[in-house]
Protein backbone atom coordinates (compact mmCIF):
# COMPACT_ATOMS: atom_id res chain seq x y z
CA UNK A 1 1.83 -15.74 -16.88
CA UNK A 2 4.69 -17.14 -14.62
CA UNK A 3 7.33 -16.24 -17.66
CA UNK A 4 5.22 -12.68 -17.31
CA UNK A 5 5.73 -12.48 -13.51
CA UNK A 6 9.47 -13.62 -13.96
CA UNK A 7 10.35 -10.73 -16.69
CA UNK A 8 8.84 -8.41 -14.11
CA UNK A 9 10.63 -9.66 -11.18
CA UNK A 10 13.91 -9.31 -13.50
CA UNK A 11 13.29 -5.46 -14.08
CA UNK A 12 14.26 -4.48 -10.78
CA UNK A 13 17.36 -2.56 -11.76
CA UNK A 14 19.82 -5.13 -10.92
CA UNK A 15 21.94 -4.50 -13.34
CA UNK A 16 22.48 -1.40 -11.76
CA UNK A 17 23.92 -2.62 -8.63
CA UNK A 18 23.50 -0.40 -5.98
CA UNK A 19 20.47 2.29 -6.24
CA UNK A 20 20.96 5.92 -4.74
CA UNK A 21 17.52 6.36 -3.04
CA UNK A 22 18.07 9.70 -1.14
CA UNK A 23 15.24 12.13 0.48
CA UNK A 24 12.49 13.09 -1.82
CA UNK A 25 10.06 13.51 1.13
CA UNK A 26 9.77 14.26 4.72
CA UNK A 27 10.33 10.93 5.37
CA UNK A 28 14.32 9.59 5.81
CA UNK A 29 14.78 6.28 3.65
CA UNK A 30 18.38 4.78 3.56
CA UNK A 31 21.14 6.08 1.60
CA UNK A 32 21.53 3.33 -0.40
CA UNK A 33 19.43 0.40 -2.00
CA UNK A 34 21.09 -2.76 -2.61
CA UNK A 35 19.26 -5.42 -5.32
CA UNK A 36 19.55 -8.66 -4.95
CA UNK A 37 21.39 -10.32 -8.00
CA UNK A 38 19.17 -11.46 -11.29
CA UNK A 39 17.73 -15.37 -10.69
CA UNK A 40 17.34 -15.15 -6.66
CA UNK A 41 14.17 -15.02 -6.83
CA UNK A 42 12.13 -18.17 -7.84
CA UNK A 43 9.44 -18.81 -9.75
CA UNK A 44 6.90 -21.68 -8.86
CA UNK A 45 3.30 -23.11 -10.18
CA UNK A 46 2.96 -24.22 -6.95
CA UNK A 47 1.36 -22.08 -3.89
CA UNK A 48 3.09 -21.61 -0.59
CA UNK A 49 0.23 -22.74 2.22
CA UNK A 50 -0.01 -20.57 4.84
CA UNK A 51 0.36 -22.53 7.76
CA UNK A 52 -0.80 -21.60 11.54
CA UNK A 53 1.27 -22.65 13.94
CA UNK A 54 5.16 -21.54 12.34
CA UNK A 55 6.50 -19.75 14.87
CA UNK A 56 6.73 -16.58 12.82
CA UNK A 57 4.73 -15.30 9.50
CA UNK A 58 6.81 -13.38 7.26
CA UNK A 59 4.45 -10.91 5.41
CA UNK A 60 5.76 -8.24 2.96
CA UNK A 61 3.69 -5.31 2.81
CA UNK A 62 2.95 -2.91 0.10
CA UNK A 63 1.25 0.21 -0.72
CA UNK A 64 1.57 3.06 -3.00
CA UNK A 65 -2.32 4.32 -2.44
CA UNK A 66 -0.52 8.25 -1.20
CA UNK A 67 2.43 9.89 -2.22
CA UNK A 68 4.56 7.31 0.08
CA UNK A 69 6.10 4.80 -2.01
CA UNK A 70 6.12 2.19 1.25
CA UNK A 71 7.48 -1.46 1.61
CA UNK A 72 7.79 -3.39 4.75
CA UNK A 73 9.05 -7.21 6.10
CA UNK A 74 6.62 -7.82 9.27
CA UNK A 75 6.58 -10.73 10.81
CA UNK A 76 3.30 -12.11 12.70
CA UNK A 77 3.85 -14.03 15.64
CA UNK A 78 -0.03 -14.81 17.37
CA UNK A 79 -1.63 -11.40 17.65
CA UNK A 80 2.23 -9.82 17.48
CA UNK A 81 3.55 -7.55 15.00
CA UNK A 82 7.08 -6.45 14.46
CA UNK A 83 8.57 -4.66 11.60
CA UNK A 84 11.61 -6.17 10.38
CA UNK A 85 13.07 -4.05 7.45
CA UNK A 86 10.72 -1.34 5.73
CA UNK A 87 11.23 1.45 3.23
CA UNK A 88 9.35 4.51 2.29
CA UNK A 89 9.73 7.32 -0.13
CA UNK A 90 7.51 9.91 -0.33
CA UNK A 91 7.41 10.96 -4.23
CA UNK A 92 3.94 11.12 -5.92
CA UNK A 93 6.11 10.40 -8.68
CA UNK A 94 7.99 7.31 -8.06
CA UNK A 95 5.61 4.74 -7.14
CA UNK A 96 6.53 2.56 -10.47
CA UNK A 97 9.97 3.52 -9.80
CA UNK A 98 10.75 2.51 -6.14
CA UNK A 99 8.15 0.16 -5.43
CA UNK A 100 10.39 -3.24 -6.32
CA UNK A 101 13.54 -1.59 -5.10
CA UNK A 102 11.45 -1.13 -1.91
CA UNK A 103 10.51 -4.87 -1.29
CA UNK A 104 14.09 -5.92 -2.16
CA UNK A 105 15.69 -3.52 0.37
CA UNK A 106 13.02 -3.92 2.82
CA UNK A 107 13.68 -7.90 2.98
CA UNK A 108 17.40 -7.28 2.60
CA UNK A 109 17.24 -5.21 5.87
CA UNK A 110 15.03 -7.54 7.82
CA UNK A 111 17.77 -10.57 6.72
CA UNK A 112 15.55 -12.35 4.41
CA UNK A 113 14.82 -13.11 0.68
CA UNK A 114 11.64 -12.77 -1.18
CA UNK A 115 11.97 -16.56 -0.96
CA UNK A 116 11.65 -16.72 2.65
CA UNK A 117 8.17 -14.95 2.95
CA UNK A 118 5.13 -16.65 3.89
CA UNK A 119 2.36 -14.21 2.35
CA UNK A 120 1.76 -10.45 0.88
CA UNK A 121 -0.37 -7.61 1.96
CA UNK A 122 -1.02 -4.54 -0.34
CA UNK A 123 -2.89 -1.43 0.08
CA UNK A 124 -5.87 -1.27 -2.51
CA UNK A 125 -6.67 2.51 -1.61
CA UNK A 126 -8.74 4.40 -2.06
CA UNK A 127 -6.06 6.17 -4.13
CA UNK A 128 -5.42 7.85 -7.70
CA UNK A 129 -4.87 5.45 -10.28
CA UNK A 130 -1.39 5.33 -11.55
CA UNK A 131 -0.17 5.20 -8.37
CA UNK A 132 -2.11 2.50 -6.85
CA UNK A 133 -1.85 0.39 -9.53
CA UNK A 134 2.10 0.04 -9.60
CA UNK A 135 1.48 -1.77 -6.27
CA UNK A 136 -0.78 -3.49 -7.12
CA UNK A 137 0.65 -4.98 -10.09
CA UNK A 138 4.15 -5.20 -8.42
CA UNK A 139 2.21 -7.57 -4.93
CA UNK A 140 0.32 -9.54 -7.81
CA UNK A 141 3.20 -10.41 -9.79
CA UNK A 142 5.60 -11.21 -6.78
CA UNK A 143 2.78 -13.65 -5.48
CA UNK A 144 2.05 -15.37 -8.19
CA UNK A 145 6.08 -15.82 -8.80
CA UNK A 146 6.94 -16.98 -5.25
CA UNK A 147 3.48 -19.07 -4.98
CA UNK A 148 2.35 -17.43 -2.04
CA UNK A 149 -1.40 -15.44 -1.37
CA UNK A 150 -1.66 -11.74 -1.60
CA UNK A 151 -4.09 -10.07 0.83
CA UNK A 152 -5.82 -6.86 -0.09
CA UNK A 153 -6.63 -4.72 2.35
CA UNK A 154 -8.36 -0.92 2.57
CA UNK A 155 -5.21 1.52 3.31
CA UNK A 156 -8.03 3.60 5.06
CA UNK A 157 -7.85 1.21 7.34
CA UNK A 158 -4.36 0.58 7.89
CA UNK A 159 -4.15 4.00 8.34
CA UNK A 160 -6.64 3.25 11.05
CA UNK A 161 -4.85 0.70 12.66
CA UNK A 162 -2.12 3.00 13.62
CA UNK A 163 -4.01 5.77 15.16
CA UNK A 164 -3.41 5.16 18.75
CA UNK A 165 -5.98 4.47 21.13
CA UNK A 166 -8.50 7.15 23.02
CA UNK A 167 -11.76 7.99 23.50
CA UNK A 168 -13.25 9.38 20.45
CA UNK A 169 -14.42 8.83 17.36
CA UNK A 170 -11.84 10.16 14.42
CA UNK A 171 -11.61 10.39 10.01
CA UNK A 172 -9.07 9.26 7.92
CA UNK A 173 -8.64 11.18 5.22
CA UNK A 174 -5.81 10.87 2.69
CA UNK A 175 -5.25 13.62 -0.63
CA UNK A 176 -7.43 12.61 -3.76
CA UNK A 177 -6.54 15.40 -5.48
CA UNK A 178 -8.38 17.74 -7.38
CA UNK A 179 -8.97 19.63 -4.02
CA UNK A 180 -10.46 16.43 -3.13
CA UNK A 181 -10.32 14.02 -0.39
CA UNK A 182 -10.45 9.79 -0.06
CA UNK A 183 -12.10 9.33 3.60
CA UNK A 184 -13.68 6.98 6.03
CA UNK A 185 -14.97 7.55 9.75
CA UNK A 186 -14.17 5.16 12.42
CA UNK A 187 -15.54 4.38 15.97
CA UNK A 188 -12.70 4.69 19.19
CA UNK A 189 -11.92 1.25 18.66
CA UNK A 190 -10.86 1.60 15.21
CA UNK A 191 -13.58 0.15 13.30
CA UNK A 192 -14.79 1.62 10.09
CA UNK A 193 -18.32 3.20 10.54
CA UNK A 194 -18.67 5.00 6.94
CA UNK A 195 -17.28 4.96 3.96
CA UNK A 196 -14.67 4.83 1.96
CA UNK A 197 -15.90 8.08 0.05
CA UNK A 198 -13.96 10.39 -2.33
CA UNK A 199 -15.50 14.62 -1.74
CA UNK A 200 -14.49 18.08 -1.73
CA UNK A 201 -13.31 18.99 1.77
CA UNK A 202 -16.13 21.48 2.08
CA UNK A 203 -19.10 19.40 1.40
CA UNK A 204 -17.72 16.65 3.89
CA UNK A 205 -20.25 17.17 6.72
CA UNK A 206 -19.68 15.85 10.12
CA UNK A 207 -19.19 16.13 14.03
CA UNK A 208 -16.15 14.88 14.66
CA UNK A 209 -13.05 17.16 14.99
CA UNK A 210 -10.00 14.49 14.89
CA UNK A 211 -8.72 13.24 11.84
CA UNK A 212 -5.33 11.14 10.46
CA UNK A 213 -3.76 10.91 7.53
CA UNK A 214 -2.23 13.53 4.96
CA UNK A 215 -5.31 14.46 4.40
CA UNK A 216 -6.07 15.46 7.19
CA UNK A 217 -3.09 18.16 7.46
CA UNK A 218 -3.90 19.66 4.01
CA UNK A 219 -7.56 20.48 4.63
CA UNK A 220 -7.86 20.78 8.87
CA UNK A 221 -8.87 24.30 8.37
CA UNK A 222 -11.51 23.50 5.65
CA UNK A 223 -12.31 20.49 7.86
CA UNK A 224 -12.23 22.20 11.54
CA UNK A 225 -10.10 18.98 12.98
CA UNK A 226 -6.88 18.76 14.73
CA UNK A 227 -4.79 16.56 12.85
CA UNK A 228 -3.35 13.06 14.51
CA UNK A 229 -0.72 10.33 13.37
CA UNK A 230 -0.03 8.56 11.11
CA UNK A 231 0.19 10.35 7.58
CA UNK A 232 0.88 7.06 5.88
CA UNK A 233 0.27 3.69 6.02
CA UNK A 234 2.69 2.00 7.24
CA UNK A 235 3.35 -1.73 6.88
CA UNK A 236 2.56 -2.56 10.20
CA UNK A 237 -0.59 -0.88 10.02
CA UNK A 238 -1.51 -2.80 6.37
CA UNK A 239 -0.29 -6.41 7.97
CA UNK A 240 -2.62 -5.65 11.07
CA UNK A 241 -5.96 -4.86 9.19
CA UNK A 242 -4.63 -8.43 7.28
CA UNK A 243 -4.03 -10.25 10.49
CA UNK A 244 -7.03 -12.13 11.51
CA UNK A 245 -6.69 -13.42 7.68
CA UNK A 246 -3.60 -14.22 7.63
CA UNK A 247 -3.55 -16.47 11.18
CA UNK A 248 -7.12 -17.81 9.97
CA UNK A 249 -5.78 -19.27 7.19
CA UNK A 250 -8.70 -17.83 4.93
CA UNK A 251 -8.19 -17.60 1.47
CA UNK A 252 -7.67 -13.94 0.25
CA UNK A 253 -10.10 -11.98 -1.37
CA UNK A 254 -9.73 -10.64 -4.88
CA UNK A 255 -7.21 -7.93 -5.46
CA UNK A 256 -9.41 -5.28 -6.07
CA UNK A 257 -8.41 -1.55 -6.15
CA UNK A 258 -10.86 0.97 -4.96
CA UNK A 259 -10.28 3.64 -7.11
CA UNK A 260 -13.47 5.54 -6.16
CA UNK A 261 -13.91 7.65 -9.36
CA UNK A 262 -12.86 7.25 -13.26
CA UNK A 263 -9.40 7.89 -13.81
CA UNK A 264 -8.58 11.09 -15.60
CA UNK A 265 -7.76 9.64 -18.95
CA UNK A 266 -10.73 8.76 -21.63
CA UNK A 267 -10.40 7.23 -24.86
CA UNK A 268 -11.14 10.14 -27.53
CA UNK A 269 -14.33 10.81 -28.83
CA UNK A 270 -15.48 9.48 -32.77
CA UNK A 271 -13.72 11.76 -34.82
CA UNK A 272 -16.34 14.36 -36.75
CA UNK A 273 -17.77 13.08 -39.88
CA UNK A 274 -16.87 15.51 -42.60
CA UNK A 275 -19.44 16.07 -45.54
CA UNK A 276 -19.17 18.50 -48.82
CA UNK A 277 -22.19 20.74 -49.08
């Protein structure tokens, strides 16, 4: 497994040296990508503890549960939370792609190495399956190389976390394709009071008219609600659904995706048995 994890960690296009990144989305992401060199980051049996009381946490954060490809370096001090270096790309596309070049450039711009950080936190979705699984796979295999836990958290949620405070109840809702929607509802004070679900826009019944997420923007006429930031998660958002975890010192839960429905591939049927008359 760790010879597994360190292949991985060595396909990260290093031997390409710098990576153009560009604009595939509505989001701006830096011009360039710079890898860190093959061997820098190390591999260990041994896991970091997390440790209350450092005077900062460095958490990367992960998710690829949307079309956003996003990476992040946040460091927790107390009940603080300050991004350090983060990268997103929005390509539906790309999440395989990016995601690694992310995390490198992310804790390249926040003056750190993968060595440095203290814990991860990935988005488990709700979220189409090829997608959310290159995350996934890429937080699992850089925590069991550096030795350190890897929180899962609901990117509902984190999407959640962001919406800034008011009055009112509000959705999430993030694109499940097929003219389909991934959803939860949540009191004023952020908490999740249903779901997460996956439905057709149409047959989502409910009372209240303000909603996040990309969701949100593709289907507020089906919907009736006035759409609110964020779009995305944002890493942030991910580390502070995460946080009481992380300063608690509780051991993560399983790394679980919710992927809300069977992915659209199926293993083919039996083939016809073919008899002479």
């Amino acid at each position: 497994m760790v010879a597994e994890a360190q292949g991985f960690l060595r396909g990260t296009g290093d031997e390409r040296g710098e990576q153009r990144v560009g604009h595939r989305g509505d989001l701006p992401v830096s011009d360039s990508i710079s890898t860190l060199p093959r061997g820098s980051v190390p591999c260990s049996n041994q896991a970091k503890t997390l440790v209350v009381g450092w005077d900062t946490v460095l958490v990367l954060a992960i998710d690829t549960s949307t079309p956003a490809v996003t990476a992040g370096v946040v460091a927790l001090e107390g009940g603080l939370v300050e991004t350090r270096g983060e990268r997103v790309t929005v390509d539906p596309r790309a999440h395989g792609e990016l995601i690694t070049p992310h995390a490198l450039a992310a804790a390249e711009a926040a003056g750190v190495t993968l060595k440095d950080l203290d814990a991860i936190v990935a988005g488990v979705g709700p979220g189409p399956f090829t997608g959310l699984r290159a995350g996934m796979a890429t937080a699992a295999a850089l925590g069991h190389a550096l030795g350190i836990p890897v929180y899962p958290v609901c990117s509902l949620d984190a999407l959640a976390a962001d919406v800034p405070p008011g009055d009112n109840a509000f959705l999430v809702l993030t694109d499940a394709r097929r003219r389909e929607v991934y959803w939860a509802a949540y009191d004023a004070a952020g908490q999740r009071t249903d779901g997460p679900h996956v439905q057709r826009p149409a047959d989502l019944e409910t009372e209240v008219k303000v909603a996040a997420g990309d969701g949100a923007l593709l289907y507020a006429d089906a919907l009736g609600v006035r759409p609110v930031e964020p779009r995305f998660p944002s890493p942030a958002g991910l580390v502070k659904v995460a946080r009481s975890a992380l300063l608690g010192k509780e051991p993560p839960a399983p790394l679980t995706p919710l992927y809300l429905r069977r992915p659209d591939a199926a293993e083919p049927a039996a083939p016809k048995r073919v008899t002479a008359p």
